[in-house]
N, C-alpha and C. Protein backbone atom coordinates (compact mmCIF):
# COMPACT_ATOMS: atom_id res chain seq x y z
N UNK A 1 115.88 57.31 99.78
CA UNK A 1 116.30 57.42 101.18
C UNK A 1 115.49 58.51 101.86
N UNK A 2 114.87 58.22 102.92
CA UNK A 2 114.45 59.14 103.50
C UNK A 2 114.67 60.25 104.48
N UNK A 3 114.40 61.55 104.22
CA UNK A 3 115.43 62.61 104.91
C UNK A 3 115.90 62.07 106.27
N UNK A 4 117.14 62.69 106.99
CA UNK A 4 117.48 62.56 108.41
C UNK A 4 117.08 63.28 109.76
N UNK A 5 116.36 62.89 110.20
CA UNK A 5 116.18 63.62 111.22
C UNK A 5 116.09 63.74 112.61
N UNK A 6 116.86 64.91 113.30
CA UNK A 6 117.50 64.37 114.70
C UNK A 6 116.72 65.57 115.54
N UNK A 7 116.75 65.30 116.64
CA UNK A 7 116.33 66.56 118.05
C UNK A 7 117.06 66.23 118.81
N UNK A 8 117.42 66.81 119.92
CA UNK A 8 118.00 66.64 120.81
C UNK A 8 117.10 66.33 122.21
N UNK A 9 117.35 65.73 123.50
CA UNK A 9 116.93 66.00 124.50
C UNK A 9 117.88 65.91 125.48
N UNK A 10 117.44 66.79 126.61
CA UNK A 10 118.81 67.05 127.83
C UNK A 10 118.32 65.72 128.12
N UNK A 11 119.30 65.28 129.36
CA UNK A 11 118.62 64.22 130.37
C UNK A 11 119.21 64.32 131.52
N UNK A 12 118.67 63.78 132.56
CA UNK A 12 118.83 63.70 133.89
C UNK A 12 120.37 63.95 134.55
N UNK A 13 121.22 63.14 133.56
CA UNK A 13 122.57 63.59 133.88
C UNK A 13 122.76 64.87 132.62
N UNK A 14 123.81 65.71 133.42
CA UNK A 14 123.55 66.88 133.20
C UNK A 14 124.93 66.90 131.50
N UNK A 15 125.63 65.76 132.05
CA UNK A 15 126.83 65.40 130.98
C UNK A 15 126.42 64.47 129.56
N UNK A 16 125.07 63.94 129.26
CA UNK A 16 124.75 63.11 128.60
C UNK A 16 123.62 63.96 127.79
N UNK A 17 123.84 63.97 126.82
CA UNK A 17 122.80 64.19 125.47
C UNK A 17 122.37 63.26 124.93
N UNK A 18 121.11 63.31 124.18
CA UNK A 18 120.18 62.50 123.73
C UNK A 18 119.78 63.00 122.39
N UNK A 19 120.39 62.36 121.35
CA UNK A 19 119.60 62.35 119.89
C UNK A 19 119.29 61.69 119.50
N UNK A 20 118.06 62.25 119.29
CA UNK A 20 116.94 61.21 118.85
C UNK A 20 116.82 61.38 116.88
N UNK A 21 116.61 60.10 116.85
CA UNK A 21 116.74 59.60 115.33
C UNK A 21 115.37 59.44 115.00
N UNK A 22 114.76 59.82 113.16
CA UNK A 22 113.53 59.48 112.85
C UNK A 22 113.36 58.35 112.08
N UNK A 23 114.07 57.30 113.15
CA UNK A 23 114.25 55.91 112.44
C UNK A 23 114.80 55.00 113.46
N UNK A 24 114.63 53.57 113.49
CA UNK A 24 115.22 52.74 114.41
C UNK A 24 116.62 52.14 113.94
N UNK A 25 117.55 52.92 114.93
CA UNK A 25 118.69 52.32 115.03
C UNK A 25 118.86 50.68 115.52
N UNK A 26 118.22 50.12 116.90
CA UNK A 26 118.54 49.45 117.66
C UNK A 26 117.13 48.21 117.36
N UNK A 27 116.91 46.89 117.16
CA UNK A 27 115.54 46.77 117.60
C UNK A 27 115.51 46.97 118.98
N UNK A 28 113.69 47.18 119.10
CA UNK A 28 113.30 47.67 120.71
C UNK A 28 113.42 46.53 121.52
N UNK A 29 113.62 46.63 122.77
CA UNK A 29 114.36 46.15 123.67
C UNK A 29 116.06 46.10 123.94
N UNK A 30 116.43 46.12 122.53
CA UNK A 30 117.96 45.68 122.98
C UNK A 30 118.61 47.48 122.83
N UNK A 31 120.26 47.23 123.66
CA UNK A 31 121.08 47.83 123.86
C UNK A 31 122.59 48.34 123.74
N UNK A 32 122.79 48.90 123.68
CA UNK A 32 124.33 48.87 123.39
C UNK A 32 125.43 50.07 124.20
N UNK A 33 126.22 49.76 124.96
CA UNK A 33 126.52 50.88 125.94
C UNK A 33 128.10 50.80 125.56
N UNK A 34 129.00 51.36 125.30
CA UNK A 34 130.56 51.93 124.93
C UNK A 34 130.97 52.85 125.80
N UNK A 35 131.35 52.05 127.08
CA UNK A 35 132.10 52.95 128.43
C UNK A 35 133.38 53.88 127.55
N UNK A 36 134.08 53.26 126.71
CA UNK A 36 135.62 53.62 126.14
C UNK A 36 135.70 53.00 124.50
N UNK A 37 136.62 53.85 123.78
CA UNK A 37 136.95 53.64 122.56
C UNK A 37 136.73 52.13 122.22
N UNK A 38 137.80 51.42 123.57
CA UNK A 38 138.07 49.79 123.01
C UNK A 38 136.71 49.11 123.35
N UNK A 39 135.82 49.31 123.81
CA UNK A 39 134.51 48.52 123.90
C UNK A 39 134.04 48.47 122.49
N UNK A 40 134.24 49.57 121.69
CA UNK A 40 133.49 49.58 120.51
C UNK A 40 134.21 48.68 119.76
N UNK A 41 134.94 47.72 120.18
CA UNK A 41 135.27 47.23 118.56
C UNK A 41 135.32 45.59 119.34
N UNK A 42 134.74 45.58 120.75
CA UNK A 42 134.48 44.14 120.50
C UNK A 42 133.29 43.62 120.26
N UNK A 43 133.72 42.15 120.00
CA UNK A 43 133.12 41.37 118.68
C UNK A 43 131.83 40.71 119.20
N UNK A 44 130.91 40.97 118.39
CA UNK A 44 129.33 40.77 119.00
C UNK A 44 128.85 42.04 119.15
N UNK A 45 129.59 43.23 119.61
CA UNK A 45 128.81 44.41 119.29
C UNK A 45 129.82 45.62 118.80
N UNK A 46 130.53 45.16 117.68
CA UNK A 46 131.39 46.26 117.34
C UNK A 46 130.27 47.21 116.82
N UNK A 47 130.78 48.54 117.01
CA UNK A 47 129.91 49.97 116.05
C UNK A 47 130.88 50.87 115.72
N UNK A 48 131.09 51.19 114.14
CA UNK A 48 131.68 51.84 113.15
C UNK A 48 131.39 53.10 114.17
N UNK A 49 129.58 53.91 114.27
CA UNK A 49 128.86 54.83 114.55
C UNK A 49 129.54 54.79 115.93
N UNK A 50 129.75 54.41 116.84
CA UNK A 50 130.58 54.53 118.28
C UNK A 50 132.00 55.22 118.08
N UNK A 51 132.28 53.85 117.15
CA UNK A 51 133.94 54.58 117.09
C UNK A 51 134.51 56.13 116.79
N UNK A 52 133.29 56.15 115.89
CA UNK A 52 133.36 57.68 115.08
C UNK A 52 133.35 58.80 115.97
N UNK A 53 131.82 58.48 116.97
CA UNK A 53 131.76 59.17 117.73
C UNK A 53 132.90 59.77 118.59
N UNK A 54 133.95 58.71 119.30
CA UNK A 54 134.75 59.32 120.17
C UNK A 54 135.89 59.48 119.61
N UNK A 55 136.01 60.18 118.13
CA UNK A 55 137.11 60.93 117.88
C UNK A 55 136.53 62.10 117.99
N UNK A 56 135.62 62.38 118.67
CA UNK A 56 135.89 63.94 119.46
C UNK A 56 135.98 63.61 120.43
N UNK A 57 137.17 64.70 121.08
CA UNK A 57 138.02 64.32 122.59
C UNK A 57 137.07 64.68 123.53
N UNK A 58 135.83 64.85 123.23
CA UNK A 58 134.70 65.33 124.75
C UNK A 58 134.37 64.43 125.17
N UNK A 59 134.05 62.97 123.87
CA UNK A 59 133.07 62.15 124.16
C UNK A 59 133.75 61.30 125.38
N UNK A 60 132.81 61.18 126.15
CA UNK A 60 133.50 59.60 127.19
C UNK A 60 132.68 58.18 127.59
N UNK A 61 131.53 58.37 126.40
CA UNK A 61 130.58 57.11 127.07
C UNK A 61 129.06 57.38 125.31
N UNK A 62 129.32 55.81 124.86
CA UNK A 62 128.14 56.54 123.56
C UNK A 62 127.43 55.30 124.15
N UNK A 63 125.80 55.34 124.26
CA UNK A 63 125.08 54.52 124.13
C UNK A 63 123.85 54.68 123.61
N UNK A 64 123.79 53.09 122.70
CA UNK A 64 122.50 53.12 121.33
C UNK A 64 121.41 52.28 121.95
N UNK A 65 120.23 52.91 121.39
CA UNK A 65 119.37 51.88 121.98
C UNK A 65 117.51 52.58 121.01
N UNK A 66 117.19 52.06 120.83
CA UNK A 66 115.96 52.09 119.91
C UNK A 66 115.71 53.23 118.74
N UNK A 67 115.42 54.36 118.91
CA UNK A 67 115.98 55.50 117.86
C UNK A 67 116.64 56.62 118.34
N UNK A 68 117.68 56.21 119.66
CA UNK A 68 118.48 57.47 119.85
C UNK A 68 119.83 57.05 120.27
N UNK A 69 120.73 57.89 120.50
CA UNK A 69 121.57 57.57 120.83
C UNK A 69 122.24 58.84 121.77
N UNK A 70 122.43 58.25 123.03
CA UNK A 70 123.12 59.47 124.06
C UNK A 70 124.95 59.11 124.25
N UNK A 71 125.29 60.77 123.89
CA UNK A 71 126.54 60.38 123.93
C UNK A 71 127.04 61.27 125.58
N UNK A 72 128.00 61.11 125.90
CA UNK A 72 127.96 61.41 127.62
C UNK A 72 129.56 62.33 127.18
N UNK A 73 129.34 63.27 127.76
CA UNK A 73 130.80 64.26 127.48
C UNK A 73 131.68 64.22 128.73
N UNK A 74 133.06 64.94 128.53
CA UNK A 74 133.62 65.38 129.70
C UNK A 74 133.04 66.57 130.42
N UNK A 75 133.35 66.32 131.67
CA UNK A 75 133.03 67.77 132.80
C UNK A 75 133.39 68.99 131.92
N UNK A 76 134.76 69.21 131.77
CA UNK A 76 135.06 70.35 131.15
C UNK A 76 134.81 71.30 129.88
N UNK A 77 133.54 70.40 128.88
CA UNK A 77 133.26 70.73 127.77
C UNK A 77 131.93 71.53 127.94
N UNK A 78 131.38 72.42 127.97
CA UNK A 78 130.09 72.97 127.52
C UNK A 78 129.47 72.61 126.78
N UNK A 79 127.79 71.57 126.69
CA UNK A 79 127.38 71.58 125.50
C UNK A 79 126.76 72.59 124.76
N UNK A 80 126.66 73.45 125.17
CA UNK A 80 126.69 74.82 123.88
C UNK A 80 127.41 74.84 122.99
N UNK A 81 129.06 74.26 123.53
CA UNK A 81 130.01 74.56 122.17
C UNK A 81 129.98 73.54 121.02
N UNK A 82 129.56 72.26 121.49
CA UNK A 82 129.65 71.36 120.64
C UNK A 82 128.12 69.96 120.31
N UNK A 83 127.12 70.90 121.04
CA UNK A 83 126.06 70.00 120.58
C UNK A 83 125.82 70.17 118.88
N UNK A 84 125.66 71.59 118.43
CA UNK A 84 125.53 71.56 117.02
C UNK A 84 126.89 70.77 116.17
N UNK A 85 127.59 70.77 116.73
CA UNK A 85 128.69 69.77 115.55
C UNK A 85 128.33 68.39 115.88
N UNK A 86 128.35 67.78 117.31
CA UNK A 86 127.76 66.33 117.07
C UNK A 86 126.57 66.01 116.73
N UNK A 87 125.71 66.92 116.31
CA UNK A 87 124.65 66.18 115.64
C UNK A 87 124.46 66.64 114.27
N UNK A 88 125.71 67.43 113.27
CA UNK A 88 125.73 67.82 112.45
C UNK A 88 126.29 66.13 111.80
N UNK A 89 127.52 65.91 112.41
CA UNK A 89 128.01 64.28 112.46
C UNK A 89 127.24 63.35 112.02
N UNK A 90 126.01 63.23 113.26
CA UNK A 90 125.35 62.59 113.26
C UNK A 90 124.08 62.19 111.73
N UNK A 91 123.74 63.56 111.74
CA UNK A 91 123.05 63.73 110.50
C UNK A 91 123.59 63.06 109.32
N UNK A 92 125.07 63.89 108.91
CA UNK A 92 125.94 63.48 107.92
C UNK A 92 126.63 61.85 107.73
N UNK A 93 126.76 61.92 108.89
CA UNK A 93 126.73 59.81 108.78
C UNK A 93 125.69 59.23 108.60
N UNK A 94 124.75 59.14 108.55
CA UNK A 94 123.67 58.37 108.23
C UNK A 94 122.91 59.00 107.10
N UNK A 95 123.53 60.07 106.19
CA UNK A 95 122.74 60.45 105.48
C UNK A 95 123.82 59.89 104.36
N UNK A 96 125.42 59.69 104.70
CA UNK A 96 126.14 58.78 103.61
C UNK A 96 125.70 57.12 104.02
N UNK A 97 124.90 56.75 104.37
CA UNK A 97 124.33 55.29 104.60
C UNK A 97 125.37 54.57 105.25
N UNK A 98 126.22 55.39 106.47
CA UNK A 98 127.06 54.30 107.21
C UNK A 98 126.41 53.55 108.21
N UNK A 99 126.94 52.01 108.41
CA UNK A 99 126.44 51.26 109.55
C UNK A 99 126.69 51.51 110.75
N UNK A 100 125.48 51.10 111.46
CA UNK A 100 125.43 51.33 112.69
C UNK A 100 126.23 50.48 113.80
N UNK A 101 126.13 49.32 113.61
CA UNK A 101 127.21 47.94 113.68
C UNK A 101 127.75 47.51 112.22
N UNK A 102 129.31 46.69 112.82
CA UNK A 102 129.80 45.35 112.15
C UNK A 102 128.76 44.52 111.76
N UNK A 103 129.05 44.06 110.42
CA UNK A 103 128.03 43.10 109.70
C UNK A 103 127.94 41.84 111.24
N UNK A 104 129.08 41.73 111.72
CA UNK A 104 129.31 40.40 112.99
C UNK A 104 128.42 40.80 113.87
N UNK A 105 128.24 41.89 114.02
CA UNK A 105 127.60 42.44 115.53
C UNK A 105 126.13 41.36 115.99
N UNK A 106 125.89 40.72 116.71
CA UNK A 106 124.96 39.74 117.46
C UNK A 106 124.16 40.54 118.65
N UNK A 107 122.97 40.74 118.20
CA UNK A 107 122.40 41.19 118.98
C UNK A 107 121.48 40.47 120.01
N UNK A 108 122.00 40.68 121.46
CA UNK A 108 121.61 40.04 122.34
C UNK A 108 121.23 40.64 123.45
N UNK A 109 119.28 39.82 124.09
CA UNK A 109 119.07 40.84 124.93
C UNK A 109 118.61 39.83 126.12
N UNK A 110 118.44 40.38 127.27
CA UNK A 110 118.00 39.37 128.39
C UNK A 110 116.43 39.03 127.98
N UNK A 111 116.29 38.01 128.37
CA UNK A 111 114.52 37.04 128.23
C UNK A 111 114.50 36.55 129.33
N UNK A 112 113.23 36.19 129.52
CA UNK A 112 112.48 34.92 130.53
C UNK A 112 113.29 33.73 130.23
N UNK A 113 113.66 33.17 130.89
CA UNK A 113 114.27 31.74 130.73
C UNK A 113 113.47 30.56 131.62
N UNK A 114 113.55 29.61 130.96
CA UNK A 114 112.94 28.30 131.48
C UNK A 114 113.13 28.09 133.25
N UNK A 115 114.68 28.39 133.08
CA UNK A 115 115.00 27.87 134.22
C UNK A 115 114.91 29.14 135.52
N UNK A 116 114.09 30.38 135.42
CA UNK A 116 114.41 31.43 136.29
C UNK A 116 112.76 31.19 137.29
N UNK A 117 112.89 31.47 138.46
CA UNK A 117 112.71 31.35 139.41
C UNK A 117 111.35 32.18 139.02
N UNK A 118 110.08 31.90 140.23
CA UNK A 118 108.63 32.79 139.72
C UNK A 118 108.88 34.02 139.76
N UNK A 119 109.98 34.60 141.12
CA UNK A 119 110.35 35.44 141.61
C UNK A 119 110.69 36.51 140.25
N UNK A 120 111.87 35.97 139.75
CA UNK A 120 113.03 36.35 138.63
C UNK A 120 111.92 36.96 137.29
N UNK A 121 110.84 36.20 137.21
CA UNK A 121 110.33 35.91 135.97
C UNK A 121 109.06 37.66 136.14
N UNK A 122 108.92 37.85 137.75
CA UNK A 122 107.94 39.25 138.00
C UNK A 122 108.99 40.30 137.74
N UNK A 123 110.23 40.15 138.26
CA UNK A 123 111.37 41.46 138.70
C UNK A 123 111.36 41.62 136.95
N UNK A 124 111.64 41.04 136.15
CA UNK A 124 112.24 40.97 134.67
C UNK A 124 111.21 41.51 134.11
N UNK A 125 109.74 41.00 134.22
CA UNK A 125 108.64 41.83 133.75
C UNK A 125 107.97 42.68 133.82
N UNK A 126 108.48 42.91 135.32
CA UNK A 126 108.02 44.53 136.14
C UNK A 126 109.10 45.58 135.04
N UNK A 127 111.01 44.91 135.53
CA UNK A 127 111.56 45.81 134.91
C UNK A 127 111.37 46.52 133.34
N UNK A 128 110.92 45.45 132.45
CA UNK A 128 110.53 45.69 131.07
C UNK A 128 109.19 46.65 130.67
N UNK A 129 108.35 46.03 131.31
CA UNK A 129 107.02 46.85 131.76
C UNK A 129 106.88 47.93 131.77
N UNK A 130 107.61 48.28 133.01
CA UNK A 130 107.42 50.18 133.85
C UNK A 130 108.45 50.54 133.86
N UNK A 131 109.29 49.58 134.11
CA UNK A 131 111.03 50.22 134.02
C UNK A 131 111.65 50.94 133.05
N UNK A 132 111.55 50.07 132.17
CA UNK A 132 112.70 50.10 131.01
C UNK A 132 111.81 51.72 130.00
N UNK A 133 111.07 51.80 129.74
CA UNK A 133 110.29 52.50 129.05
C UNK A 133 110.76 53.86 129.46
N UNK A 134 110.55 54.06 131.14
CA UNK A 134 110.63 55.23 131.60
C UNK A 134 112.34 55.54 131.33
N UNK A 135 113.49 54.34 132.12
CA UNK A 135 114.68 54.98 131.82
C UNK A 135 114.97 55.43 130.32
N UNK A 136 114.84 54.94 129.33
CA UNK A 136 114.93 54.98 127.89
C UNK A 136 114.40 56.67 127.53
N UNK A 137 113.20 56.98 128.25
CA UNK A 137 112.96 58.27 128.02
C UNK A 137 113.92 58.95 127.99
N UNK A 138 114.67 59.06 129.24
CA UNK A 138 115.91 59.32 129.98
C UNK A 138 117.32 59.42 129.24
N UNK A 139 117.47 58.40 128.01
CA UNK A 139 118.46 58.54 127.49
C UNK A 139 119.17 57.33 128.17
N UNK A 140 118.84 56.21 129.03
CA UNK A 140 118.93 55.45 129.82
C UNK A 140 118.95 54.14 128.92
N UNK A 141 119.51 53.01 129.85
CA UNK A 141 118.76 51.73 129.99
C UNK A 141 118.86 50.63 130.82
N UNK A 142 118.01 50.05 131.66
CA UNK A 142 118.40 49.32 132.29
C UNK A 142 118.04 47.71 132.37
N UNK A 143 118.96 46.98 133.05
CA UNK A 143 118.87 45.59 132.51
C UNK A 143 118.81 44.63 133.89
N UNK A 144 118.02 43.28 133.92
CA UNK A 144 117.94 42.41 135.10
C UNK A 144 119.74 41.60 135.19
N UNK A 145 120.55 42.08 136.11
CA UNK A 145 121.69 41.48 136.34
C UNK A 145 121.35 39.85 137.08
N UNK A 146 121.18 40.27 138.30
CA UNK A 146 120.88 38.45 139.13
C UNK A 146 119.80 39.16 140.37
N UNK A 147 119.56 37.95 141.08
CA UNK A 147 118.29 38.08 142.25
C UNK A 147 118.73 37.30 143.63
N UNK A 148 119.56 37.99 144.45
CA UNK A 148 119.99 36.89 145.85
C UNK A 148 118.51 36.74 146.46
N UNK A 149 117.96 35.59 146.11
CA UNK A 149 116.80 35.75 147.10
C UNK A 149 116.94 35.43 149.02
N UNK A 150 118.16 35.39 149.24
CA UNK A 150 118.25 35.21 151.07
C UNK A 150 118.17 36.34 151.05
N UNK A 151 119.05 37.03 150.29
CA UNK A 151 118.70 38.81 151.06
C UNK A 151 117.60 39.69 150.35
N UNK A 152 117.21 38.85 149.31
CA UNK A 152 115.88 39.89 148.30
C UNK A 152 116.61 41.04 147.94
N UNK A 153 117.73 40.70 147.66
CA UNK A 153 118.48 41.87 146.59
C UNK A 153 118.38 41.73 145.25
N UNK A 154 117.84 42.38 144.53
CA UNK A 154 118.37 42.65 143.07
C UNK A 154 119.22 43.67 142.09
N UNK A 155 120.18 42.88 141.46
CA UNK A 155 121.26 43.47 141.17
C UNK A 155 120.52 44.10 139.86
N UNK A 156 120.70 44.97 139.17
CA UNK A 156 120.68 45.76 137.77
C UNK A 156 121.63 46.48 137.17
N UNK A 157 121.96 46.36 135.64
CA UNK A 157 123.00 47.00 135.30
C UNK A 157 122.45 48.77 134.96
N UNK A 158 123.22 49.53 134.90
CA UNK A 158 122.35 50.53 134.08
C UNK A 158 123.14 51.23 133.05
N UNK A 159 122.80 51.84 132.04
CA UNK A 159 123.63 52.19 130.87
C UNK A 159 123.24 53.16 130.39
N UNK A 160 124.12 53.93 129.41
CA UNK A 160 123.43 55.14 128.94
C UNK A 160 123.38 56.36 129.74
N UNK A 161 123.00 57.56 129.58
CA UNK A 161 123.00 58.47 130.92
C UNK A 161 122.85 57.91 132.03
N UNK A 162 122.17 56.80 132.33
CA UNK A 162 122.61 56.41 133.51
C UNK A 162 123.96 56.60 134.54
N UNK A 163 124.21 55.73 133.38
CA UNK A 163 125.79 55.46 134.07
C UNK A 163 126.74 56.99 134.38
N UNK A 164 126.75 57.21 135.83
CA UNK A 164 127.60 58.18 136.18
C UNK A 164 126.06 59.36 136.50
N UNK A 165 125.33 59.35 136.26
CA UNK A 165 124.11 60.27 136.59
C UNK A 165 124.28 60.89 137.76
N UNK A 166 124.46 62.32 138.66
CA UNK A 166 123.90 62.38 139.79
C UNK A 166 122.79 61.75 140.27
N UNK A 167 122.15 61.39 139.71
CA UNK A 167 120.65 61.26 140.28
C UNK A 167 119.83 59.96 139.89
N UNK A 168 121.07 59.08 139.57
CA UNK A 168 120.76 57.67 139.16
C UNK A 168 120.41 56.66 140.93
N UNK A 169 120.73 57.46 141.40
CA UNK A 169 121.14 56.99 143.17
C UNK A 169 119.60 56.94 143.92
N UNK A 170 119.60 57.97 143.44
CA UNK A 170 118.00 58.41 144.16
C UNK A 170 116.87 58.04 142.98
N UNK A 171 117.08 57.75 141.81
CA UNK A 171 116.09 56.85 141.03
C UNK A 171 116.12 55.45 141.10
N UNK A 172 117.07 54.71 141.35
CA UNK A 172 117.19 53.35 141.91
C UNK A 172 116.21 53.12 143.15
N UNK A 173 117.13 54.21 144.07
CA UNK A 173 116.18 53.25 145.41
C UNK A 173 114.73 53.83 145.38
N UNK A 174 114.44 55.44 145.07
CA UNK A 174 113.18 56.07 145.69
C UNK A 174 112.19 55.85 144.20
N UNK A 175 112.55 55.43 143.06
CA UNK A 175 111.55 54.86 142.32
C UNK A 175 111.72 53.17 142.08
N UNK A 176 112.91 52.51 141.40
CA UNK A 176 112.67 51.73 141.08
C UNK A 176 112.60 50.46 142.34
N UNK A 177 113.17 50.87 143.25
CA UNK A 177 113.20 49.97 144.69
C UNK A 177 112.10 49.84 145.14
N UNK A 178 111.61 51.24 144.98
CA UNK A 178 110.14 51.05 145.49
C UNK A 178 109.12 50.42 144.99
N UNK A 179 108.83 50.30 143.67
CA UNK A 179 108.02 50.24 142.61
C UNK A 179 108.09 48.54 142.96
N UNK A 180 109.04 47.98 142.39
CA UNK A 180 109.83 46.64 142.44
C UNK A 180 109.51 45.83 143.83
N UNK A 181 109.78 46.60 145.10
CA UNK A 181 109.18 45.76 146.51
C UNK A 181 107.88 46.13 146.79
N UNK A 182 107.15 46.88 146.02
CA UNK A 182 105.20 46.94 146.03
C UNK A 182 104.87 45.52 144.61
N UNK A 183 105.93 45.39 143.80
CA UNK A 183 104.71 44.88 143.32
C UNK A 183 105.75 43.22 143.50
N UNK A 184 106.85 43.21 143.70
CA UNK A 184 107.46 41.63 144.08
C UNK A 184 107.88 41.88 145.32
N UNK A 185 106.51 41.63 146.62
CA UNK A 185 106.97 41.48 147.83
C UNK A 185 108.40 40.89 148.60
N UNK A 186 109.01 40.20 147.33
CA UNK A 186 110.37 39.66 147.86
C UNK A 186 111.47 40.20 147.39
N UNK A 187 111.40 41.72 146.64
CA UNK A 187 112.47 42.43 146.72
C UNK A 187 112.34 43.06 147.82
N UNK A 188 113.42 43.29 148.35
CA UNK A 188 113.80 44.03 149.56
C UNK A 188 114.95 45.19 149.27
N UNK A 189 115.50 45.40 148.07
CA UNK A 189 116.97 46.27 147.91
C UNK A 189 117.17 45.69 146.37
N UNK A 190 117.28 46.80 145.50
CA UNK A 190 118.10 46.97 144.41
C UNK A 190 119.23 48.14 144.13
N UNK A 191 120.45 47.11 143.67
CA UNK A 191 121.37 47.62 143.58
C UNK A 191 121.90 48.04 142.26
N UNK A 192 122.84 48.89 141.52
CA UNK A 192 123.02 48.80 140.36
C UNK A 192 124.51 48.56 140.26
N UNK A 193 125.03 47.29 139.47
CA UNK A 193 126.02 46.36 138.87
C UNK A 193 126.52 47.55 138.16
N UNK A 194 128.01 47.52 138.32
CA UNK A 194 128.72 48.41 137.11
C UNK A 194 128.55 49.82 136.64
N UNK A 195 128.10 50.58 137.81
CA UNK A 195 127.42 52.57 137.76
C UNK A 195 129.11 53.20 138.45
């Protein structure tokens, strides 16, 4: 087995930590976001490693995604007091070889589909492209929800420090809005589904 090894990184939201793993938890592209305890145990993406997580009373949001995993605390906790114990956790669970998911867990991620529009098929590859890479830095992730093309809105979910970010507001519209209506003249407005 090869040793464990974690770092930390702050991220954008000031409530969300980022440990990073010297190994792939997630394959790349896909995601996994646990708003609350009971998300973690439904079926298709139950995680043992989630559940665990929020028996400490800080945690309020764990999300996994390629080799890290950001867990999102309460307002009232300092991470000074308790970053070294959750990633002492962290270490110590995966160094007794616990799973990361239920043997059931189905991992499922958005694709190009036959039937999506030329439009649908740039927004999805822009987002994967330039998007997704940068939020993930972030401790992030974000995903193609739907595309009203009368109003050239596109919806996106976002997860991970994202979700709840001060400053998820002003990275939507003043990067990814922008980015998104320079290079698919028929976005006009992206919104984010479920923040």
């Amino acid at each position: 087995m090869q040793p464990v090894m974690i770092y930390t990184e702050a991220s954008p939201n000031p409530n969300s930590m980022k440990f990073v793993l010297n190994f792939e938890l997630v394959p790349d592209g896909l995601s996994f976001d646990y708003p609350d305890l009971a998300s973690t145990q439904v079926e298709g993406k139950s995680s043992p490693l989630a559940t665990d997580l929020f028996q400490f009373p800080f945690v309020r949001r764990v999300f996994l995604a390629s080799n890290f995993i950001t867990v999102t605390k309460d307002e009232a906790t300092d991470w000074g007091e308790v970053i070294f114990d959750t990633k002492q956790f962290i270490k110590i669970y995966f160094e007794e070889n616990h799973p990361v998911f239920e043997q059931k867990t189905i991992h499922k991620h958005t694709t190009i589909l036959d039937t999506d529009s030329d439009t649908i098929r740039k927004i999805k590859s822009v987002l994967d492209d330039y998007v997704r890479p940068a939020v993930e830095s972030d401790g992030g992730a974000i995903a193609f929800h739907s595309f009203d093309e009368a109003a050239g809105s596109v919806k996106v979910l976002l997860q991970g420090s994202c979700s709840g970010c001060p400053s998820s507001t002003l990275t939507l519209k003043a990067g990814i809005q922008n980015l998104l209506a320079q290079m698919v003249p028929e976005v006009k407005e992206v919104v984010a589904e479920g923040v």
